[in-house]
Protein backbone atom coordinates (compact mmCIF):
# COMPACT_ATOMS: atom_id res chain seq x y z
CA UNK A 1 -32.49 -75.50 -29.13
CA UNK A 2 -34.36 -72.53 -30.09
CA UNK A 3 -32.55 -70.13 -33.50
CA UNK A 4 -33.81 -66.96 -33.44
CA UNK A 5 -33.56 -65.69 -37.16
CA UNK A 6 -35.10 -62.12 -36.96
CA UNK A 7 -31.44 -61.78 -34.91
CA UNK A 8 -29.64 -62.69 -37.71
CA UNK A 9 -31.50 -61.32 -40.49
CA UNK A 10 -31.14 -57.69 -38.42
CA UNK A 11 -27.22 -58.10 -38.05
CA UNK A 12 -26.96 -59.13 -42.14
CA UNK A 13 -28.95 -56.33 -42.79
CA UNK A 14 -26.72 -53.38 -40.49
CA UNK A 15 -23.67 -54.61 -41.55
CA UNK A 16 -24.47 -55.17 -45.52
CA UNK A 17 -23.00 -58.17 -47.71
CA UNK A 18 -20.69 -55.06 -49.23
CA UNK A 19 -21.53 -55.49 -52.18
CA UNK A 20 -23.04 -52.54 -54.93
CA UNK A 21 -24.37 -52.52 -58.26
CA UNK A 22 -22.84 -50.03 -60.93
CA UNK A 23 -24.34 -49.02 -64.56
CA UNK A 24 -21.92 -47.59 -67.47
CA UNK A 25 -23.08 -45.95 -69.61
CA UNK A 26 -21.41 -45.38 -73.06
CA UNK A 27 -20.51 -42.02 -74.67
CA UNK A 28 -21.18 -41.95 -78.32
CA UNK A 29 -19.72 -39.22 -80.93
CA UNK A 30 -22.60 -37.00 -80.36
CA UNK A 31 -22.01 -36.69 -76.49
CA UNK A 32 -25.28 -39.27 -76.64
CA UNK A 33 -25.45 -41.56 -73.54
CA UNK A 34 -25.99 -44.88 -74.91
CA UNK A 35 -26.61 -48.19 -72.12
CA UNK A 36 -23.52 -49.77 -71.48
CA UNK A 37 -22.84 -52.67 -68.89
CA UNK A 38 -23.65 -53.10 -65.09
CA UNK A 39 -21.56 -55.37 -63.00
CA UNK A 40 -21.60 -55.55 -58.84
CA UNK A 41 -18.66 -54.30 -57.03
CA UNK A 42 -17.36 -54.19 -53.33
CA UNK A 43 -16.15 -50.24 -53.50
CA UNK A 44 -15.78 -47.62 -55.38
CA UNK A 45 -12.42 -47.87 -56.26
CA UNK A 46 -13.07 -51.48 -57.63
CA UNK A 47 -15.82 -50.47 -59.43
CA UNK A 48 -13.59 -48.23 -61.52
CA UNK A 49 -11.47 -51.20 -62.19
CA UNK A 50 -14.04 -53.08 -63.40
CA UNK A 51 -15.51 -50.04 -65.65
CA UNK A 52 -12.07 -49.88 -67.00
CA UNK A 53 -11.98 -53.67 -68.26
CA UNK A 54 -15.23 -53.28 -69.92
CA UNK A 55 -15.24 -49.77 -71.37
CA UNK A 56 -13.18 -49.27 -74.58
CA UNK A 57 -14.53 -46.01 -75.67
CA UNK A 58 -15.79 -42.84 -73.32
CA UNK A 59 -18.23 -43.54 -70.78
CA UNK A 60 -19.67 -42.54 -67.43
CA UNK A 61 -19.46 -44.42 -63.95
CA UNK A 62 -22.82 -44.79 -61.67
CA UNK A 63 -23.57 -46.26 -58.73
CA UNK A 64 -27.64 -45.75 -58.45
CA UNK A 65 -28.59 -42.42 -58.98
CA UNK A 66 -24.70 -41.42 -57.88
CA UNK A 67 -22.17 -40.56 -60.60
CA UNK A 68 -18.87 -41.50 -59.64
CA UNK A 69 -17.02 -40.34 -62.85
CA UNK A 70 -16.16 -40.28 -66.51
CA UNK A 71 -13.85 -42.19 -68.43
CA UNK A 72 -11.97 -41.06 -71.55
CA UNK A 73 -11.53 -42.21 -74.74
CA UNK A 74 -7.87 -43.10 -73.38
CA UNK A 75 -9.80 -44.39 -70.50
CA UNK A 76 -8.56 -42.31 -67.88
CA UNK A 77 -11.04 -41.84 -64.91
CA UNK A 78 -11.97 -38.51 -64.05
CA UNK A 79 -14.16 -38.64 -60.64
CA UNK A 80 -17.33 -35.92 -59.72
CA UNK A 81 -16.19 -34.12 -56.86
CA UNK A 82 -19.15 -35.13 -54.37
């Protein structure tokens, strides 16, 4: 019985595992940007989730060189308009 991997490499590859990798990035008091964590996510919207359980100040949302939005110091999410 013969496998041929390159055919299932190809359809892994076109259809994705779904998964993303997003940065925050913390706000400090002098509107400096300051590393915050990175966690991997399925979407978007539970990427903001996530942000939300691990920011407790302001911050910003990224997804690569894409920002998705900006979080309060209340923590409400404000998305860029894309």
């Amino acid at each position: 019985m013969r496998c041929c991997w390159r055919r299932i490499v190809r359809r892994v590859d076109s259809v994705g595992c779904g998964v993303k990798t997003y940065r925050t990035y913390l706000v400090g008091d002098a509107g400096r940007l300051q590393l915050g964590p990175s966690f991997e996510a399925g979407d978007d919207s539970a990427a903001v989730a996530r942000a939300r359980e691990v920011l407790d100040q302001a911050g910003e949302l990224w997804q690569g060189g894409r920002l998705l939005g900006r979080f309060s110091k209340l923590g409400v999410f404000t998305p860029v308009s894309q």
